[in-house]
PDB file of N, CA and C in Angstrom:
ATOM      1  N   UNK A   1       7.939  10.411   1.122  1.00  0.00           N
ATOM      2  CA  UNK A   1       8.470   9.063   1.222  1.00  0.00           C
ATOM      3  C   UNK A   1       9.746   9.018   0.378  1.00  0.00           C
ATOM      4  N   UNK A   2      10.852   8.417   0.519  1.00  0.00           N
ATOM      5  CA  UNK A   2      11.988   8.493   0.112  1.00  0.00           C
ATOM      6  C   UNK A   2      11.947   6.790  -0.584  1.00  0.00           C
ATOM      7  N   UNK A   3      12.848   7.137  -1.467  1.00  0.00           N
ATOM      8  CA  UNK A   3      12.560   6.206  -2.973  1.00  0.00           C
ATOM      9  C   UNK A   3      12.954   4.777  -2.005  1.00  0.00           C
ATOM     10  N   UNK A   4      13.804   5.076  -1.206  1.00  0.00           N
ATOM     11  CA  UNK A   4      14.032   3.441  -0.594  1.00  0.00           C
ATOM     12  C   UNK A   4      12.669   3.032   0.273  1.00  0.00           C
ATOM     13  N   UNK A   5      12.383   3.750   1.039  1.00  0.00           N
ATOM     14  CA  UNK A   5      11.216   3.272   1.667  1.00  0.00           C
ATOM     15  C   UNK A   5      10.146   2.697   0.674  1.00  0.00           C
ATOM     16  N   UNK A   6       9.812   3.610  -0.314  1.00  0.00           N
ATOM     17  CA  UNK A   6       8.708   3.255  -1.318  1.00  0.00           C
ATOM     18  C   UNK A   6       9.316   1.837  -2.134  1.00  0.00           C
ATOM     19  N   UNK A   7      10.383   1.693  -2.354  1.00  0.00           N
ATOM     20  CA  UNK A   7      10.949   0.767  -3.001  1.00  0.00           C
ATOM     21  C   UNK A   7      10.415  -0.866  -2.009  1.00  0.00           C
ATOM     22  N   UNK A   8      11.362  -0.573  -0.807  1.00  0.00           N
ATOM     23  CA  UNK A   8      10.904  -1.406   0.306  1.00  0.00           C
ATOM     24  C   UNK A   8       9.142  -1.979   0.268  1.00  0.00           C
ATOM     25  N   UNK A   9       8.402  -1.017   0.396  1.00  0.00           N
ATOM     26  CA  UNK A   9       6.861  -1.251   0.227  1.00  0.00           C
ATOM     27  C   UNK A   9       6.283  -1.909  -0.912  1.00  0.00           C
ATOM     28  N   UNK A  10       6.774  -0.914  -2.379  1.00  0.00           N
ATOM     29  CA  UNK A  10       5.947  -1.751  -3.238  1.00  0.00           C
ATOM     30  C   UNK A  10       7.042  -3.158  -3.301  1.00  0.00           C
ATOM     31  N   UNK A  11       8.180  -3.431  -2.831  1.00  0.00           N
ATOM     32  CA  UNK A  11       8.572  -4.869  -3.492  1.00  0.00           C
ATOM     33  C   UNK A  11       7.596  -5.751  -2.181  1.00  0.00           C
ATOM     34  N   UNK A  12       7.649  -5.089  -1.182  1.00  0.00           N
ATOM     35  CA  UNK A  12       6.668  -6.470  -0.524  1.00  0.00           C
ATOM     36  C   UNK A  12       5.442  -6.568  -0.788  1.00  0.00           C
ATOM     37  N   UNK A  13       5.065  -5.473  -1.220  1.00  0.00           N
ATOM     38  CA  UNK A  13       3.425  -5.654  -1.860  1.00  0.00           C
ATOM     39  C   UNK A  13       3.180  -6.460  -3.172  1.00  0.00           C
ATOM     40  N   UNK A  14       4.851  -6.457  -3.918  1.00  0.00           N
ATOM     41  CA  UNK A  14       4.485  -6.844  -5.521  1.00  0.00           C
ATOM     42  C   UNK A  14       4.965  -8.677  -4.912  1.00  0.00           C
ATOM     43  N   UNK A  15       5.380  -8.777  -3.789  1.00  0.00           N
ATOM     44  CA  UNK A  15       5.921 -10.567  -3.499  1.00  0.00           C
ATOM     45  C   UNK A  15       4.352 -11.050  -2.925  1.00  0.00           C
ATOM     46  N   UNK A  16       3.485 -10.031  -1.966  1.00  0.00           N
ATOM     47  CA  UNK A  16       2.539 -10.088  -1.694  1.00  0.00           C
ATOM     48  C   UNK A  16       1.192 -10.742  -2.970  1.00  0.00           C
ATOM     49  N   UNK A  17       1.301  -9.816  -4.145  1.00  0.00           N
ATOM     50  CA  UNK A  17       1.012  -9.728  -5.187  1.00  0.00           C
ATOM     51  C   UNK A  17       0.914 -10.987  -6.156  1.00  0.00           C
ATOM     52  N   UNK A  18       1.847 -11.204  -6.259  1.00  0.00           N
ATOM     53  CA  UNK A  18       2.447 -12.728  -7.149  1.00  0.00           C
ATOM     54  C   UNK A  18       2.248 -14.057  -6.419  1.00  0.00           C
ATOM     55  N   UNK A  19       2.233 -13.793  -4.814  1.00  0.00           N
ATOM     56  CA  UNK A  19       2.138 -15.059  -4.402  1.00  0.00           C
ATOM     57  C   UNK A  19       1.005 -15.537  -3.833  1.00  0.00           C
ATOM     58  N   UNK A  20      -0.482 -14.314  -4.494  1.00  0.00           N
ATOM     59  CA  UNK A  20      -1.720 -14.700  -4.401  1.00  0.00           C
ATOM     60  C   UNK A  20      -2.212 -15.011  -5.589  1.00  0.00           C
ATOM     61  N   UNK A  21      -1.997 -14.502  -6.563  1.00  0.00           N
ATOM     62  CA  UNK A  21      -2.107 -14.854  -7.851  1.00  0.00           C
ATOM     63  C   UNK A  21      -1.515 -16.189  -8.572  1.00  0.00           C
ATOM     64  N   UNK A  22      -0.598 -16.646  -7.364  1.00  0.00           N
ATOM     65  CA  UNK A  22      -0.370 -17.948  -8.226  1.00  0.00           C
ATOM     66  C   UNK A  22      -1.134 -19.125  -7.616  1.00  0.00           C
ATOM     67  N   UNK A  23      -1.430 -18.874  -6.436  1.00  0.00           N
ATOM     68  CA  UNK A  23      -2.675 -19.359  -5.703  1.00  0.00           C
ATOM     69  C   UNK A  23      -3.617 -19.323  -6.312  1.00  0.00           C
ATOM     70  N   UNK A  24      -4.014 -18.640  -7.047  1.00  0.00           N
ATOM     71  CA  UNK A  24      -5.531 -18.042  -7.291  1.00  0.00           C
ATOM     72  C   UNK A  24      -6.264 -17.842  -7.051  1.00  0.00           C
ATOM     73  N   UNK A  25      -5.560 -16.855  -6.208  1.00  0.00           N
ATOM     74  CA  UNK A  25      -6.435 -16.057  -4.850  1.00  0.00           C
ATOM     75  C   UNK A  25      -6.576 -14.825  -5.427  1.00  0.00           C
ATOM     76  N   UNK A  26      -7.255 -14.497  -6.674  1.00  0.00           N
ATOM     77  CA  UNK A  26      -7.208 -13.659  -7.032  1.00  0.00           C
ATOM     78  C   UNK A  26      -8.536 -12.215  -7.049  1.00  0.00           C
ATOM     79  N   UNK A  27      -8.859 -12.808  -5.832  1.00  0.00           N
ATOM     80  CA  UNK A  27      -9.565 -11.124  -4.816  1.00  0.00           C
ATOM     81  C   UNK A  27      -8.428 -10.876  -3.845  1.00  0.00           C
ATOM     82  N   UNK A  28      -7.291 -11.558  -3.607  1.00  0.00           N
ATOM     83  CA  UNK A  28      -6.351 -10.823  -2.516  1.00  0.00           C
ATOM     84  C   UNK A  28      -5.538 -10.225  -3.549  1.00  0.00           C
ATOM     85  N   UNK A  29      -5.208 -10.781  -4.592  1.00  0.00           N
ATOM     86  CA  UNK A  29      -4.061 -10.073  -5.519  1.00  0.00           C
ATOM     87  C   UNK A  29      -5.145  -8.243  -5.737  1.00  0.00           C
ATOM     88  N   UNK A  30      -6.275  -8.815  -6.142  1.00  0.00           N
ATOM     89  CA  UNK A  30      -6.443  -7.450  -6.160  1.00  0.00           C
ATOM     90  C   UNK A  30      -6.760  -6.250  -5.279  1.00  0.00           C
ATOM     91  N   UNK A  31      -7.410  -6.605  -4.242  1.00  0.00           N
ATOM     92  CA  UNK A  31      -7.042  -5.396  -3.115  1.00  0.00           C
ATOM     93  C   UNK A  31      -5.546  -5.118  -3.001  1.00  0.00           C
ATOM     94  N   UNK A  32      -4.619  -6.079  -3.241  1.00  0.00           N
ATOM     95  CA  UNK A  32      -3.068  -5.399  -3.208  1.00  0.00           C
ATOM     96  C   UNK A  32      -2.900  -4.499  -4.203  1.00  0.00           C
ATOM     97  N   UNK A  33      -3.747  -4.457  -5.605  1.00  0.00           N
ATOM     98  CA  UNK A  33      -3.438  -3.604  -6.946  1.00  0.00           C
ATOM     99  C   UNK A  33      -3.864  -2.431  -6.075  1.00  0.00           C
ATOM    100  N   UNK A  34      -5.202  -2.534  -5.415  1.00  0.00           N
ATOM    101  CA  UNK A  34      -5.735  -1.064  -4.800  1.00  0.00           C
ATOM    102  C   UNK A  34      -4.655  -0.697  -4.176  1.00  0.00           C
ATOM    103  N   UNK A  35      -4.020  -1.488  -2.719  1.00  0.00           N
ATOM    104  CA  UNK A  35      -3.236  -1.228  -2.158  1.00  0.00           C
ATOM    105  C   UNK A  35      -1.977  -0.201  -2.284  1.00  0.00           C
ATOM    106  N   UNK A  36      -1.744  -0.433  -3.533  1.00  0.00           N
ATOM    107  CA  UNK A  36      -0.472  -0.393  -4.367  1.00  0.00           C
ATOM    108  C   UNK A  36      -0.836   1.155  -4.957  1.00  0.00           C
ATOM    109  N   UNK A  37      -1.838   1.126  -5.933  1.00  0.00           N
ATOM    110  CA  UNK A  37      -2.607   2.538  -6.251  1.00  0.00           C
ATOM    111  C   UNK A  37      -2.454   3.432  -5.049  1.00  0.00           C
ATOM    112  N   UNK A  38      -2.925   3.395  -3.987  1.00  0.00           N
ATOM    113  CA  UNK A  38      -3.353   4.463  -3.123  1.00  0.00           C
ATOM    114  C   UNK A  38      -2.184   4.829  -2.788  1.00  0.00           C
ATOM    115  N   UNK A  39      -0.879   3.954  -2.869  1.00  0.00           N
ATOM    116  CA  UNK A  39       0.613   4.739  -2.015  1.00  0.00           C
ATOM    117  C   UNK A  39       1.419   4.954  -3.245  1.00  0.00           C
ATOM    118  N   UNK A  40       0.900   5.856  -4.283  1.00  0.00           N
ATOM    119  CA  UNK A  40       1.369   6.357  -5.278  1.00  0.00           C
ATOM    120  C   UNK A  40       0.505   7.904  -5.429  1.00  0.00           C
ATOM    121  N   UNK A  41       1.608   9.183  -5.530  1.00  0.00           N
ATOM    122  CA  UNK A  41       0.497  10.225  -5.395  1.00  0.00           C
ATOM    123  C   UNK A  41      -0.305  10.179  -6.469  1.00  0.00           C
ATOM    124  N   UNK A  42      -1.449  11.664  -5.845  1.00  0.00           N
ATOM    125  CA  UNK A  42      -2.667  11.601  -6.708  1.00  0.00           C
ATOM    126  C   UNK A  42      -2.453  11.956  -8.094  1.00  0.00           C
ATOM    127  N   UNK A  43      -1.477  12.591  -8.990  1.00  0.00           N
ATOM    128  CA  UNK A  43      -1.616  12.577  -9.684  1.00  0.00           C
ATOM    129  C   UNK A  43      -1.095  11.403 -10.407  1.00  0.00           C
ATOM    130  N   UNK A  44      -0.998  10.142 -10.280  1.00  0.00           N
ATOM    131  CA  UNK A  44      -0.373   8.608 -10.507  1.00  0.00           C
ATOM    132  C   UNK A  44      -1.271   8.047 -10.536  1.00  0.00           C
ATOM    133  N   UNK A  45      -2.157   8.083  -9.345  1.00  0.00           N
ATOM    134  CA  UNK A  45      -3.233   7.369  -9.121  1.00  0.00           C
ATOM    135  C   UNK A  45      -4.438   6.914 -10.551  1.00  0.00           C
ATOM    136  N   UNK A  46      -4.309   5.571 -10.503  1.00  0.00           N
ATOM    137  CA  UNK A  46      -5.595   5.252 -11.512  1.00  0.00           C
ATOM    138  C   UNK A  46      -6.980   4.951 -11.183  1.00  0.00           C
ATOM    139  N   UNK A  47      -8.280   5.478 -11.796  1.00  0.00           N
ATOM    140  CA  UNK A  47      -9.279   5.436 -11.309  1.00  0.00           C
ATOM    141  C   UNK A  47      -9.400   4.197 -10.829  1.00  0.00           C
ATOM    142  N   UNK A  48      -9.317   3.214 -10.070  1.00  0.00           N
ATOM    143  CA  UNK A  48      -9.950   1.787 -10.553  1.00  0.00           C
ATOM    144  C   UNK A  48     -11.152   1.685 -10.166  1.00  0.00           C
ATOM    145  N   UNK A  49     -11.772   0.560 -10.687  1.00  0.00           N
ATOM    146  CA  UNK A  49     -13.292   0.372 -10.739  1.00  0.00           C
ATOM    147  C   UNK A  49     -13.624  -0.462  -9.687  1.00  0.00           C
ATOM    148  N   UNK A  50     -14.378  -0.329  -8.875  1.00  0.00           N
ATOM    149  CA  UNK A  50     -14.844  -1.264  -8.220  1.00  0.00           C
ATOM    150  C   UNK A  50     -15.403  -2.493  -8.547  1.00  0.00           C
ATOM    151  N   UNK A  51     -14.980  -3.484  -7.881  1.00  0.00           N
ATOM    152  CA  UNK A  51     -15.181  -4.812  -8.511  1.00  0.00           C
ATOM    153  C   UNK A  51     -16.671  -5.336  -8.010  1.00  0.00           C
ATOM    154  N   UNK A  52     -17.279  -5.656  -9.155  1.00  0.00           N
ATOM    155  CA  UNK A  52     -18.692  -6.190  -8.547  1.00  0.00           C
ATOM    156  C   UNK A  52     -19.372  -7.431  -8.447  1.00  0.00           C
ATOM    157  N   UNK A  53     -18.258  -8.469  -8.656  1.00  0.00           N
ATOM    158  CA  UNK A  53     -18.358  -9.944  -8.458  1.00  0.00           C
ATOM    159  C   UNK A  53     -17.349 -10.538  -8.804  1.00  0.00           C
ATOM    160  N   UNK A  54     -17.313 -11.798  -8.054  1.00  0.00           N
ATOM    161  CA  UNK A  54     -16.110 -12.389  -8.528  1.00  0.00           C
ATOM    162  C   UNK A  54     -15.405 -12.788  -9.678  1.00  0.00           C
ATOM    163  N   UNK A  55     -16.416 -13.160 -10.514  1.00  0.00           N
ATOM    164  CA  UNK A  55     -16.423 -13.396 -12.073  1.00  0.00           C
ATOM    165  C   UNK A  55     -15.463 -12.117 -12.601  1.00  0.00           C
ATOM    166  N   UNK A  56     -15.592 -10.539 -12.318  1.00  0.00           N
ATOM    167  CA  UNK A  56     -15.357  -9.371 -12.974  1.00  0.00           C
ATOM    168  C   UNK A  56     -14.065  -9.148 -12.036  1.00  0.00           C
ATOM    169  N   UNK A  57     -12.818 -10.383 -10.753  1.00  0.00           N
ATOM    170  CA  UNK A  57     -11.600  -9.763 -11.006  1.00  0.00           C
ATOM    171  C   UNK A  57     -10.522 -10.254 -12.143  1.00  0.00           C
ATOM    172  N   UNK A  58     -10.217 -11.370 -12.378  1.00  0.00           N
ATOM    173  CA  UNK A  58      -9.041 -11.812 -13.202  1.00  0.00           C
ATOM    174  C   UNK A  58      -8.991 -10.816 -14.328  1.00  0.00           C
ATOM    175  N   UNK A  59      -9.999 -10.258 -15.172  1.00  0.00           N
ATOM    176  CA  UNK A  59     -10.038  -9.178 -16.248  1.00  0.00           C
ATOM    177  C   UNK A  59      -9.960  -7.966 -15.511  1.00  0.00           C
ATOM    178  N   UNK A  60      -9.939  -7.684 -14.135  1.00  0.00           N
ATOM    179  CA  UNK A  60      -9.858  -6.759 -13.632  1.00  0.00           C
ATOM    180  C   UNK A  60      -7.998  -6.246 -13.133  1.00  0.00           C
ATOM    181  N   UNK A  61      -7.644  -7.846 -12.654  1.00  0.00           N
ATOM    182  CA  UNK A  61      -6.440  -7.979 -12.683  1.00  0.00           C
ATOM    183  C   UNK A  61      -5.229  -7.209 -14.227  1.00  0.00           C
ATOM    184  N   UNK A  62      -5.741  -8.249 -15.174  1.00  0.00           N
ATOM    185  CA  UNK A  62      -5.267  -8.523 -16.435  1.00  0.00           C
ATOM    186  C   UNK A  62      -5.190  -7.062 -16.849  1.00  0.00           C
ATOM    187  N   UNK A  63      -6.157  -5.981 -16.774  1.00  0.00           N
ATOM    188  CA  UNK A  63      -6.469  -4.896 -17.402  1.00  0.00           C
ATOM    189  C   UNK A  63      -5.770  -4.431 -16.497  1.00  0.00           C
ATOM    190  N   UNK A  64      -5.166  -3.967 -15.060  1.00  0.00           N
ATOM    191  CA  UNK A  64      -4.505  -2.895 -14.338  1.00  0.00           C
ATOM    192  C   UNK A  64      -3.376  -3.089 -13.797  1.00  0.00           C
ATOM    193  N   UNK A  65      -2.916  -4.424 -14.017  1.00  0.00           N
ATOM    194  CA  UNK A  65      -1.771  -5.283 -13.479  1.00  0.00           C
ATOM    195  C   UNK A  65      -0.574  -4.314 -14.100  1.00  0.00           C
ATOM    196  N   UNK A  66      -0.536  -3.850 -15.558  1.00  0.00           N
ATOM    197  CA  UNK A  66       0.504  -3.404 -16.264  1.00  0.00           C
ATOM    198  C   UNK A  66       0.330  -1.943 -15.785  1.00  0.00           C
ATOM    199  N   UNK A  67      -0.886  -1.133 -15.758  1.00  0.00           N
ATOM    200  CA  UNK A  67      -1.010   0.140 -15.833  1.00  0.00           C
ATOM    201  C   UNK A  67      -0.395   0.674 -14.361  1.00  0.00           C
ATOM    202  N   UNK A  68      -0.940  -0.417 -13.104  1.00  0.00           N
ATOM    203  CA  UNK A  68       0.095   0.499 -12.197  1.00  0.00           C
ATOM    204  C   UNK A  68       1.374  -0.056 -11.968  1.00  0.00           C
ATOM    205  N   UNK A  69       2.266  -1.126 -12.496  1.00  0.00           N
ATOM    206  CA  UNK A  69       3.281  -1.241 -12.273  1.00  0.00           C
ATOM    207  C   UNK A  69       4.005   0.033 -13.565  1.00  0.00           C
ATOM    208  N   UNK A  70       3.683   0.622 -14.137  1.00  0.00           N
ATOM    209  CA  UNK A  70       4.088   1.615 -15.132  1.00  0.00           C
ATOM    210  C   UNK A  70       3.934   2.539 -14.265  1.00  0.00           C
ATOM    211  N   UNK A  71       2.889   2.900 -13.436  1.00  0.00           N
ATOM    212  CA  UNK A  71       2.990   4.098 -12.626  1.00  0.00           C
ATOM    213  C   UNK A  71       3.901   4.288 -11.003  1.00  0.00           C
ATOM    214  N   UNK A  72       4.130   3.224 -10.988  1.00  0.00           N
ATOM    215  CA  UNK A  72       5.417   2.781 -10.202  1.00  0.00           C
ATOM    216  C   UNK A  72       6.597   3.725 -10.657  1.00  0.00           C
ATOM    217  N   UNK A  73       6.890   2.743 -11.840  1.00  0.00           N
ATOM    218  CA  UNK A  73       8.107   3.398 -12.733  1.00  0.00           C
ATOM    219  C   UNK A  73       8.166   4.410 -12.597  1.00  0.00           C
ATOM    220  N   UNK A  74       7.169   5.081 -13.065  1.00  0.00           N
ATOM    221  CA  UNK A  74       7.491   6.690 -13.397  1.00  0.00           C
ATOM    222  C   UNK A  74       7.739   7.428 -12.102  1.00  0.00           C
ATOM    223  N   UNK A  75       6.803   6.859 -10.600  1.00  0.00           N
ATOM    224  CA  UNK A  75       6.923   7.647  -9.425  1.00  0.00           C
ATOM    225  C   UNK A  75       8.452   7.170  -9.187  1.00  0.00           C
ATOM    226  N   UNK A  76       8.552   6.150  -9.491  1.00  0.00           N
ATOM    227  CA  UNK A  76      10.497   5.729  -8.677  1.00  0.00           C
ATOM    228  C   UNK A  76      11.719   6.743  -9.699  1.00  0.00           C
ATOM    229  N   UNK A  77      10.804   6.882 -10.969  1.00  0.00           N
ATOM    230  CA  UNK A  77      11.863   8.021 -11.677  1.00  0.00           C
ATOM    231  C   UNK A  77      11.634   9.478 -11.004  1.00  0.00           C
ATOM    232  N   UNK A  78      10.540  10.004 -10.591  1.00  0.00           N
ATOM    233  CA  UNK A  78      10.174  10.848  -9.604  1.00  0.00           C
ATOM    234  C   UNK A  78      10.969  11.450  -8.340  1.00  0.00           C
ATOM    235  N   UNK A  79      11.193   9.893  -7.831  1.00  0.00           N
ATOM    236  CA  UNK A  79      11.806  10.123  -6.447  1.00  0.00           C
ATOM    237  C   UNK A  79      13.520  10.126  -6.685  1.00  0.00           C
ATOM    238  N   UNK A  80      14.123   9.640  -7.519  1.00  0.00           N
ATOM    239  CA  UNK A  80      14.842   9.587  -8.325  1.00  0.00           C
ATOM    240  C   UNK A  80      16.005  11.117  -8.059  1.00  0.00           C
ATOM    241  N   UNK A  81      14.866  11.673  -9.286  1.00  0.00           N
ATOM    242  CA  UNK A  81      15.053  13.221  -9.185  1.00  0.00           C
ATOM    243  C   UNK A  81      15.757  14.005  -8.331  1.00  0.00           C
ATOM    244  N   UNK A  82      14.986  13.898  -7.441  1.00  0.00           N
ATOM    245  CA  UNK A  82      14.985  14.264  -6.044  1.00  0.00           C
ATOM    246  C   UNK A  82      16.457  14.428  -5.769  1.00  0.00           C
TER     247      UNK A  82
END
C-alpha cells in the first residue's frame, strides 16, 4: 500500500472515528479502532482485547485510542522511507 492510499484510508476511518464518538456511539468508534489495527502490518499490530460488554468499551476506547494512532505514525514514517 503506498503512503497516499494508506493516508487516504486511515483519514476516513479517523473522520469515521471521531464522528461516532462524539455521538456516543461508542461500539462503532470501536470496531473502527479494530478496523484501523488490522490495515497496519503485523508487526504494528496491537493485541486488542475483545470487548465483553458494553460497560468494558469507553476504557477500552481511552486505553487504545493513543496506542494505535502512534502506530500509524510510525507505519506512515515506514512508508515514508520507501
Amino acid at each position: 500500500m503506498s503512503l497516499h492510499e494508506f493516508d487516504a484510508l486511515i483519514d476516513r476511518m479517523q473522520l469515521a472515528f471521531e464522528y461516532a464518538a462524539n455521538l456516543g456511539q461508542y461500539s462503532e468508534a470501536a470496531k473502527i479502532l479494530y478496523q484501523m489495527n488490522d490495515h497496519l502490518p503485523d508487526d504494528l499490530q496491537l493485541s486488542l482485547e475483545e470487548l465483553e460488554n458494553e460497560s468494558s468499551v469507553r476504557p477500552f476506547i481511552s486505553e487504545y485510542q493513543y496506542k494505535i494512532r502512534s502506530a500509524i505514525v510510525e507505519y506512515r514514517q515506514r512508508l515514508m522511507n520507501f
